[in-house]
Protein backbone atom coordinates (compact mmCIF):
# COMPACT_ATOMS: atom_id res chain seq x y z
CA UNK A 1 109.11 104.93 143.11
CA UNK A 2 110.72 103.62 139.63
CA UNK A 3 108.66 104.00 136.74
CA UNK A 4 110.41 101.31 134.31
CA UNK A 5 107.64 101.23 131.95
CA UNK A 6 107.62 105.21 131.94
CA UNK A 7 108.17 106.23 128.00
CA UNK A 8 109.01 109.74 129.85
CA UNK A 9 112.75 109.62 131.21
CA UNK A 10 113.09 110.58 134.73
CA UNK A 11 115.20 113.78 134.09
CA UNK A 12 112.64 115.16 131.83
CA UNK A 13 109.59 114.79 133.98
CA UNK A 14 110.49 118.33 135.75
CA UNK A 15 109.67 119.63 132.08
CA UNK A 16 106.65 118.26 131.35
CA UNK A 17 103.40 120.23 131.65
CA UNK A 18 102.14 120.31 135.30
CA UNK A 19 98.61 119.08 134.30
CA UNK A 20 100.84 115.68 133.01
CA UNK A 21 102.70 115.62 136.36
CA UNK A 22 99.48 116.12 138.86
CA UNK A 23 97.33 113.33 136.89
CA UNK A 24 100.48 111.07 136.72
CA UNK A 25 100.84 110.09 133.41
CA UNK A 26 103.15 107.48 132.35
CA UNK A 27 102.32 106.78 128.80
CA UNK A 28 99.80 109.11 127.34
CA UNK A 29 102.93 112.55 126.68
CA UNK A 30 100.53 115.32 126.13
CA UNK A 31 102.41 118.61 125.04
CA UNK A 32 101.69 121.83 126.64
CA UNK A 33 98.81 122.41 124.39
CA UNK A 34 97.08 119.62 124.84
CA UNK A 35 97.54 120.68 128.59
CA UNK A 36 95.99 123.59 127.99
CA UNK A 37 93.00 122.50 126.06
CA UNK A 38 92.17 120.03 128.37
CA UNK A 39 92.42 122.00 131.45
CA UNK A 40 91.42 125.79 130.89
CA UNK A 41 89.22 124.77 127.61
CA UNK A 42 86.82 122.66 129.80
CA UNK A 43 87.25 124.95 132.28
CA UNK A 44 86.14 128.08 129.43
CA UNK A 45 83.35 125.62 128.00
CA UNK A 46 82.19 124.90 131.60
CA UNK A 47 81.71 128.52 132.23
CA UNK A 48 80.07 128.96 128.95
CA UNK A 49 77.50 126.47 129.38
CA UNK A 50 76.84 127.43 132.82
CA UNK A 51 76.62 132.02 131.77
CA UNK A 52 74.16 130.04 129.19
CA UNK A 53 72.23 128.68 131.41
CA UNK A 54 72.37 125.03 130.19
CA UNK A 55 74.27 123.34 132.91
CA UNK A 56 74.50 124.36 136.27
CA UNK A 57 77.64 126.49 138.25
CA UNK A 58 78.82 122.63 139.41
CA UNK A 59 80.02 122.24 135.99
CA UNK A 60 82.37 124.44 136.41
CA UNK A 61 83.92 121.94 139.07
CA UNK A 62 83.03 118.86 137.02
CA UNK A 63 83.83 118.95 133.57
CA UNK A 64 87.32 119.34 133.61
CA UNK A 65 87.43 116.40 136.51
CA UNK A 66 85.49 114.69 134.12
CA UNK A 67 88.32 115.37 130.95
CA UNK A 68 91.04 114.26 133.63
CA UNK A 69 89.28 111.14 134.76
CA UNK A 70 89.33 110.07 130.95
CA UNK A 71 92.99 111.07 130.09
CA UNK A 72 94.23 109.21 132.94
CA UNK A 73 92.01 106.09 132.05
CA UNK A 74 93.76 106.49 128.39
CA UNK A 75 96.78 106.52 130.02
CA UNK A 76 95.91 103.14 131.81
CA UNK A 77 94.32 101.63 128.98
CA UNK A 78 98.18 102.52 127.24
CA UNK A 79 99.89 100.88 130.02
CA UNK A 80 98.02 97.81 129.50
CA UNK A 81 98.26 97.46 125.83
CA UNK A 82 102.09 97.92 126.52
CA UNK A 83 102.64 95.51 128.55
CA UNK A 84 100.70 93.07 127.03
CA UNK A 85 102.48 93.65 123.75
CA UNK A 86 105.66 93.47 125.59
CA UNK A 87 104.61 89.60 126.88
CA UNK A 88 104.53 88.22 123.02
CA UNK A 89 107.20 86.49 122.43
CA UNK A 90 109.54 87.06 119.74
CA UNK A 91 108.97 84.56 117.19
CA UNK A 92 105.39 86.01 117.19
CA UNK A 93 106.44 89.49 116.55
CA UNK A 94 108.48 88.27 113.67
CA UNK A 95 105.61 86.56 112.59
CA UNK A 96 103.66 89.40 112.44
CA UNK A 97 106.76 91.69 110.80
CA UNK A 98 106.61 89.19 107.69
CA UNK A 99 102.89 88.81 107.55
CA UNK A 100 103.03 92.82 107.11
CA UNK A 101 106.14 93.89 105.10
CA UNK A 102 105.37 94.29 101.68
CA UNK A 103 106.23 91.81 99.33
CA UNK A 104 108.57 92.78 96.82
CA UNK A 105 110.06 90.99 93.81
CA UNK A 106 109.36 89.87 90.47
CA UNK A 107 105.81 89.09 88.52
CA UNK A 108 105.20 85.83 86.86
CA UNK A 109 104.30 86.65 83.20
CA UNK A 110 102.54 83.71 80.91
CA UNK A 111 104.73 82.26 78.41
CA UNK A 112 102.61 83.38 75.90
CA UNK A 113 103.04 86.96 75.81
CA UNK A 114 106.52 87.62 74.07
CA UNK A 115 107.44 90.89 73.76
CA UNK A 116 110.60 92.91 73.05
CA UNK A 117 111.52 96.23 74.35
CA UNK A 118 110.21 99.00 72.62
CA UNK A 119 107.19 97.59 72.02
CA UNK A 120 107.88 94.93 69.44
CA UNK A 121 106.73 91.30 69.57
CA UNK A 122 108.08 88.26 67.64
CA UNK A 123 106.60 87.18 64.85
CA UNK A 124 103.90 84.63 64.45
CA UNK A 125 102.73 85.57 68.17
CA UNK A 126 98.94 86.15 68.12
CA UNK A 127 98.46 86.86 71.08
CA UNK A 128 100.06 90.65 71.00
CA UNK A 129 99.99 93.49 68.71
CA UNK A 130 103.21 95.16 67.93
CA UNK A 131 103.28 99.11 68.07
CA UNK A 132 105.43 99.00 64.41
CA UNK A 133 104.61 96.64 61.63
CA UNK A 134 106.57 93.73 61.97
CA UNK A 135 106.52 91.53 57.89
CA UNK A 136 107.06 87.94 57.95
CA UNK A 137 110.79 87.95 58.01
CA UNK A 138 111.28 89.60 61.27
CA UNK A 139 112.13 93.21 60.42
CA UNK A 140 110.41 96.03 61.80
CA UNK A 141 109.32 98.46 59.37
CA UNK A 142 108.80 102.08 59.90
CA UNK A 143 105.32 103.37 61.61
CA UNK A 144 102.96 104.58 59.53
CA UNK A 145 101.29 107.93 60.27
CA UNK A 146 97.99 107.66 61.36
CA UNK A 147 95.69 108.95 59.01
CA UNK A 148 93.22 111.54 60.56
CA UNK A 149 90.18 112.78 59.17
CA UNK A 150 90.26 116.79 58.08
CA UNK A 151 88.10 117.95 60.84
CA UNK A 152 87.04 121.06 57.98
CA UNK A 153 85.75 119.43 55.02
């Protein structure tokens, strides 16, 4: 059997955990883990339940069929979003690139705020303040210390 939608590569499947290789999965690449958690830790919280008396000794049996039965059904749910998303056709998937790149490049400014680096704007423009006193011939004058009140008098 040839598993060309398998995201696991044929050589490596002898590597993969053996709760992955009994259950079959194709998409869904638990690690060993995850194996582990899924099989022995419903197995451990089966057992628990049941030595507290709040299930009976069937789950013991059932709840990890139960986990397995929902990993492999996440593993065919995979497959089918897969393959569906394989069936769009290209000009849609670029569609969807553009739609989702950010946009970058330059900001529109209003032609009414004029201002020079460093925090200077042109004279006559009401519209901004300039960090340094600019007098009517254009020249930028020195800053003036702000005056602060003497916090002990």
């Amino acid at each position: 059997m040839t598993r060309t939608w398998s995201t696991v590569p044929t050589g490596e499947e002898r590597y993969r955990p053996l709760y992955a290789r009994v259950l079959g999965l194709r998409f869904v690449n638990p690690g060993g883990v995850l194996c582990f958690l899924f099989f022995e830790g419903a197995v451990a919280l089966a057992v628990l339940l049941a030595l507290a008396e709040l299930v009976t000794w069937w789950a013991v049996l059932l709840l990890p069929a139960a986990v397995a039965a929902m990993v492999k059904l996440n593993d065919m749910v995979a497959e089918i979003v897969i393959r569906s998303a394989a069936q769009v056709p290209e000009q849609e998937r670029d569609r969807f690139r553009r739609q989702m790149e950010p946009v970058v490049g330059r900001a529109s400014v209003p032609s009414t705020a004029r201002a020079l680096p460093g925090g200077v704007t042109l004279a006559g423009d009401p519209t901004l303040r300039a960090a340094r006193p600019v007098d009517p011939s254009g020249q930028v004058g020195r800053p003036s210390a702000p005056i602060r009140p003497d916090p002990y008098r």
